[in-house]
PDB file of N, CA and C in Angstrom:
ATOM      1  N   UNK A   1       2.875 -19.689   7.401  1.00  0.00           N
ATOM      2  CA  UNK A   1       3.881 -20.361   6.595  1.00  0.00           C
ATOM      3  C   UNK A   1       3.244 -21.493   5.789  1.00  0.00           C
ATOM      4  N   UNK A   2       2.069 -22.137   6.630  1.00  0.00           N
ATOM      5  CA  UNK A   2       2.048 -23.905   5.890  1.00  0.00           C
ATOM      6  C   UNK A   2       1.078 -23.007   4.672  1.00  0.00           C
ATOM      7  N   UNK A   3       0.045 -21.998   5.005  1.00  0.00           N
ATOM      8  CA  UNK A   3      -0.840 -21.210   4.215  1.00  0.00           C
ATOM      9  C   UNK A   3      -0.524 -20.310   2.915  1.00  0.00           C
ATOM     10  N   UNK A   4       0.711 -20.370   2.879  1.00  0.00           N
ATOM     11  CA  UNK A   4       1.924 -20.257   1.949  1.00  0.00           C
ATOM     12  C   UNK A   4       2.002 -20.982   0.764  1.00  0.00           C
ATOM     13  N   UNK A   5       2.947 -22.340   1.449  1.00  0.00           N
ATOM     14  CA  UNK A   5       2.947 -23.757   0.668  1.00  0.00           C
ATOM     15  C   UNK A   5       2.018 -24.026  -0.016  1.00  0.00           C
ATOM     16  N   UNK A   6       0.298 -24.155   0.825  1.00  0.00           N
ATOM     17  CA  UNK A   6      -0.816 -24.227   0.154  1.00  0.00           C
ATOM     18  C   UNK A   6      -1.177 -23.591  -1.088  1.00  0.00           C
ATOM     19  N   UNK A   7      -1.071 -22.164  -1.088  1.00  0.00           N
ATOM     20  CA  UNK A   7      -1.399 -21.068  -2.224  1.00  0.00           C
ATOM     21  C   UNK A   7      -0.101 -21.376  -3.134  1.00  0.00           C
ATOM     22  N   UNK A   8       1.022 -21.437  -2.941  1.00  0.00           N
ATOM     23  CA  UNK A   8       1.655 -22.128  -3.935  1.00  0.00           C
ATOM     24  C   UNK A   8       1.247 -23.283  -5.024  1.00  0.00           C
ATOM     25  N   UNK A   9       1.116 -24.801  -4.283  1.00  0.00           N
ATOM     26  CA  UNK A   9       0.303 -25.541  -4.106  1.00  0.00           C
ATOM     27  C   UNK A   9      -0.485 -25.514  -5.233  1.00  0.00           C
ATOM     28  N   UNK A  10      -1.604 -24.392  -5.050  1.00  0.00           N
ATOM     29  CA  UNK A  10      -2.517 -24.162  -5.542  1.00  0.00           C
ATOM     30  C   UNK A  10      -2.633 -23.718  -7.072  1.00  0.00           C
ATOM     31  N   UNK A  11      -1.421 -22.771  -6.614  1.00  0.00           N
ATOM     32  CA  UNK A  11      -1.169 -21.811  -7.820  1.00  0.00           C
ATOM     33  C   UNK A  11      -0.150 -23.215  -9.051  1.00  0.00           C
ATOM     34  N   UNK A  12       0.278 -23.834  -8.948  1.00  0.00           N
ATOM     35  CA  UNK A  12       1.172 -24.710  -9.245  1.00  0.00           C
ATOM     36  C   UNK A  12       0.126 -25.652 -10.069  1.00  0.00           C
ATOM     37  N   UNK A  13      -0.938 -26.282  -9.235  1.00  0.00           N
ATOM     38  CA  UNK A  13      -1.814 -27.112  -9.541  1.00  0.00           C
ATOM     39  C   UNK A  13      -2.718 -26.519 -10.835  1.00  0.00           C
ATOM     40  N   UNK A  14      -3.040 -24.928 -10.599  1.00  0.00           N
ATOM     41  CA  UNK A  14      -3.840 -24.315 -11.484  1.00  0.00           C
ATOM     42  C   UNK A  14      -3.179 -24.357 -12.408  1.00  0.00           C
ATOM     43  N   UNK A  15      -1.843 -24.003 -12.574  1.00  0.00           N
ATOM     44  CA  UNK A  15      -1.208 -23.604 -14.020  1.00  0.00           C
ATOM     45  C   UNK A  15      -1.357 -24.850 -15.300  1.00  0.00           C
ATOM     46  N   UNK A  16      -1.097 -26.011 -13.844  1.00  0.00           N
ATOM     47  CA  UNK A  16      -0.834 -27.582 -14.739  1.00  0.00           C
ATOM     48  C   UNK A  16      -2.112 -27.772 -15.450  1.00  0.00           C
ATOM     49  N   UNK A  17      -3.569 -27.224 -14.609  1.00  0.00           N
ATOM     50  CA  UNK A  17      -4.668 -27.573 -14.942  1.00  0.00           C
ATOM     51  C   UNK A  17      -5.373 -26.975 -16.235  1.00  0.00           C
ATOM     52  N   UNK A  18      -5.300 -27.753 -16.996  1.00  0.00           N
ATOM     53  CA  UNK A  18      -6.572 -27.865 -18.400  1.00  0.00           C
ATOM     54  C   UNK A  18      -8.119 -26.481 -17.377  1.00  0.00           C
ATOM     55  N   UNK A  19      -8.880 -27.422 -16.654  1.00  0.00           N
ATOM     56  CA  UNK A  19      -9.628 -26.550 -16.490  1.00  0.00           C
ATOM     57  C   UNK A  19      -9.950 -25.749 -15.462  1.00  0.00           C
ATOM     58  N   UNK A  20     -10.234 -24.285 -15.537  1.00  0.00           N
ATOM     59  CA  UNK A  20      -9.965 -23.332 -15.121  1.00  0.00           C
ATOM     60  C   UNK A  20     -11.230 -23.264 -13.845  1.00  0.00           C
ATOM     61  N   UNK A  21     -11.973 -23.773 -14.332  1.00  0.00           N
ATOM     62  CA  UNK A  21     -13.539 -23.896 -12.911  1.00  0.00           C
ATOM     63  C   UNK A  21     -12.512 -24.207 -11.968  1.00  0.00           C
ATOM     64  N   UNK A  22     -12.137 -25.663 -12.314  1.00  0.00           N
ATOM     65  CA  UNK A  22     -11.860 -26.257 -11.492  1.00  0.00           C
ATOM     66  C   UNK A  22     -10.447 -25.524 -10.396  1.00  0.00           C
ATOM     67  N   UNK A  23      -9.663 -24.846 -10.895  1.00  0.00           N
ATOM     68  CA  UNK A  23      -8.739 -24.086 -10.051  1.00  0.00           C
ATOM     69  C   UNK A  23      -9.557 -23.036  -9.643  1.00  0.00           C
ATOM     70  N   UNK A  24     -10.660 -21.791 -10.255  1.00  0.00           N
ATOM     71  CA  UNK A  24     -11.469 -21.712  -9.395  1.00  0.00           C
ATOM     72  C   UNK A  24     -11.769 -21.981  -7.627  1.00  0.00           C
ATOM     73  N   UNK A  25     -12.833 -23.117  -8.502  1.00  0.00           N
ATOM     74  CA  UNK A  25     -13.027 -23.668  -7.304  1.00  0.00           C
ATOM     75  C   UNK A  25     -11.966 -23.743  -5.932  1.00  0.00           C
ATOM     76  N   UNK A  26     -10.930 -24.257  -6.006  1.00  0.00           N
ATOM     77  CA  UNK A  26     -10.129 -24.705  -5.905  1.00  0.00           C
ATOM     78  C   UNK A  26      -9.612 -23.278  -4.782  1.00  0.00           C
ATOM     79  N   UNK A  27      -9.270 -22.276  -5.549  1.00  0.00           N
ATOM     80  CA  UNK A  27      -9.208 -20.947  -4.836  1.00  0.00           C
ATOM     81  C   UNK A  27     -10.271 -20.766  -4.108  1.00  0.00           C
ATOM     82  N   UNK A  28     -11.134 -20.648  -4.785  1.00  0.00           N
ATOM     83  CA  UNK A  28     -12.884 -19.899  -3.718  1.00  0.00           C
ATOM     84  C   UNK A  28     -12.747 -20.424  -2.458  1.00  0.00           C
ATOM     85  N   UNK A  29     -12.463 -22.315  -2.374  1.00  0.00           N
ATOM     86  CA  UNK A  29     -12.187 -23.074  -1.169  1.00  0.00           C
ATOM     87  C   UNK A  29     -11.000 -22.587  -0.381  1.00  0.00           C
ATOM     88  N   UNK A  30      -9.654 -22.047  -0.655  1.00  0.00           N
ATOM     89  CA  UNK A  30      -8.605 -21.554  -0.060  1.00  0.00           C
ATOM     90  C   UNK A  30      -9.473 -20.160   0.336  1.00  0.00           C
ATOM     91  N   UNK A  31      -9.518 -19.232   0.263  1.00  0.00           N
ATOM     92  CA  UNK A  31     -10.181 -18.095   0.712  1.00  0.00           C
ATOM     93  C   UNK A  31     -10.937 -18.390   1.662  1.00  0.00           C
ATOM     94  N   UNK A  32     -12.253 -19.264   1.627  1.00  0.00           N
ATOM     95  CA  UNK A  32     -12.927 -19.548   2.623  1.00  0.00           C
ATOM     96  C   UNK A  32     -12.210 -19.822   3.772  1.00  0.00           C
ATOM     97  N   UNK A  33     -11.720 -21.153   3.672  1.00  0.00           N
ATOM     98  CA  UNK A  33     -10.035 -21.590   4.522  1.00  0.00           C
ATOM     99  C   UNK A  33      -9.644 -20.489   5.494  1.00  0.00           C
ATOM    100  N   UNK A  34      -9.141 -19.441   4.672  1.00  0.00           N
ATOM    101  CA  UNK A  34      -8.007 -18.227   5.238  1.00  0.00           C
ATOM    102  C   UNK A  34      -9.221 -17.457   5.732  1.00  0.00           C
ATOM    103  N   UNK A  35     -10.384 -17.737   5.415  1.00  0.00           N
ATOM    104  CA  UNK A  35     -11.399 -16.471   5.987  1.00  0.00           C
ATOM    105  C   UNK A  35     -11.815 -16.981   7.346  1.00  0.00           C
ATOM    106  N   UNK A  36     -11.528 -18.255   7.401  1.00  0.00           N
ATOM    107  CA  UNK A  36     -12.252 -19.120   8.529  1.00  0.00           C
ATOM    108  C   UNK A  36     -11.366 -19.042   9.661  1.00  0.00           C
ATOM    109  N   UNK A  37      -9.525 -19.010   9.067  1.00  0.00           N
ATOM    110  CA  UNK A  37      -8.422 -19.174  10.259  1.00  0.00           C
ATOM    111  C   UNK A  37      -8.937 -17.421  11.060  1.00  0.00           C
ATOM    112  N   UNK A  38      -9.394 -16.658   9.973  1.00  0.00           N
ATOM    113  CA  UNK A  38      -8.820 -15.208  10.503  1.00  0.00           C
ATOM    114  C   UNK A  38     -10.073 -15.100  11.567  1.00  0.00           C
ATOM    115  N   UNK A  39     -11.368 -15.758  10.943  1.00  0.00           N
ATOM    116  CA  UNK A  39     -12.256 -15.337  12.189  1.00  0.00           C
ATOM    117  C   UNK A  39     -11.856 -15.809  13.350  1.00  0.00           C
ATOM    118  N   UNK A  40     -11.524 -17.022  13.689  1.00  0.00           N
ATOM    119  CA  UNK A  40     -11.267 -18.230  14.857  1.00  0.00           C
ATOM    120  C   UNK A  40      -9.825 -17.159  15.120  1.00  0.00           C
ATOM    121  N   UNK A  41      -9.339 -16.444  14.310  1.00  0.00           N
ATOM    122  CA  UNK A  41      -7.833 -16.038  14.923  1.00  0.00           C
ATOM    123  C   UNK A  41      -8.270 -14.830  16.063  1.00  0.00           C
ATOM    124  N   UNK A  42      -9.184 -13.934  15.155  1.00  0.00           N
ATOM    125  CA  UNK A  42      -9.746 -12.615  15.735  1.00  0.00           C
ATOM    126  C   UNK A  42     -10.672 -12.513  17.220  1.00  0.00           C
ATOM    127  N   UNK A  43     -11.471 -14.086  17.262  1.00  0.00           N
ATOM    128  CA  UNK A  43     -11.900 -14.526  18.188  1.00  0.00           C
ATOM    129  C   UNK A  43     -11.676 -14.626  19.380  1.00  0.00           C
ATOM    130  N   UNK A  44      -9.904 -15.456  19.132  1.00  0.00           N
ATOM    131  CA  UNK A  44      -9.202 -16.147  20.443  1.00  0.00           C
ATOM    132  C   UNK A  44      -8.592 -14.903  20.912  1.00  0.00           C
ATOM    133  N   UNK A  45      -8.730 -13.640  20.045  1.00  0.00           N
ATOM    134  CA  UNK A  45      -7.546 -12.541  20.471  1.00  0.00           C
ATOM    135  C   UNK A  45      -7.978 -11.746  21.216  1.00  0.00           C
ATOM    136  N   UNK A  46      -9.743 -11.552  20.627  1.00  0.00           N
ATOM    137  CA  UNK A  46     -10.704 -10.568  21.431  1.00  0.00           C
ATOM    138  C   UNK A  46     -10.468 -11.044  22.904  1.00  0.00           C
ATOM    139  N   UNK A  47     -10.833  -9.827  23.772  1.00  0.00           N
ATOM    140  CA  UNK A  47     -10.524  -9.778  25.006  1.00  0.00           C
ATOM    141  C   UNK A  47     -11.651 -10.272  25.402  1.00  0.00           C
ATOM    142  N   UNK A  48     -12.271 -11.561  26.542  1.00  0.00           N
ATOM    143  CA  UNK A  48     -13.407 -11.377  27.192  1.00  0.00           C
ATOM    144  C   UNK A  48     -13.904 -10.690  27.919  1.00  0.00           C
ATOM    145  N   UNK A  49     -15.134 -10.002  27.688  1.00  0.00           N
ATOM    146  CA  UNK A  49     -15.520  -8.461  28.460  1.00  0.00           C
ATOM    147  C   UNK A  49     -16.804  -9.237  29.370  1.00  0.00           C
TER     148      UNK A  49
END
């Protein structure tokens, strides 16, 4: 849900924004973000063998 708001957020911030790197950027960093929750998510889920 809050990962939502964020990409909104984001998307909101980009539109307002003159330059485009910079929302970029801006995304590349959200992805990483969501790439980082899913490993730590996939992690805690794996079973310890």
């Amino acid at each position: 849900m809050s990962t939502l708001v964020v990409l909104e957020g984001c998307l909101v911030i980009g539109r307002a924004s003159v330059s485009t790197e910079a929302f970029e950027a801006g995304l590349a960093m959200l992805l990483i973000q969501l790439g980082e929750q899913r490993a730590a998510l996939s992690l805690t889920t794996k079973p310890v063998s």
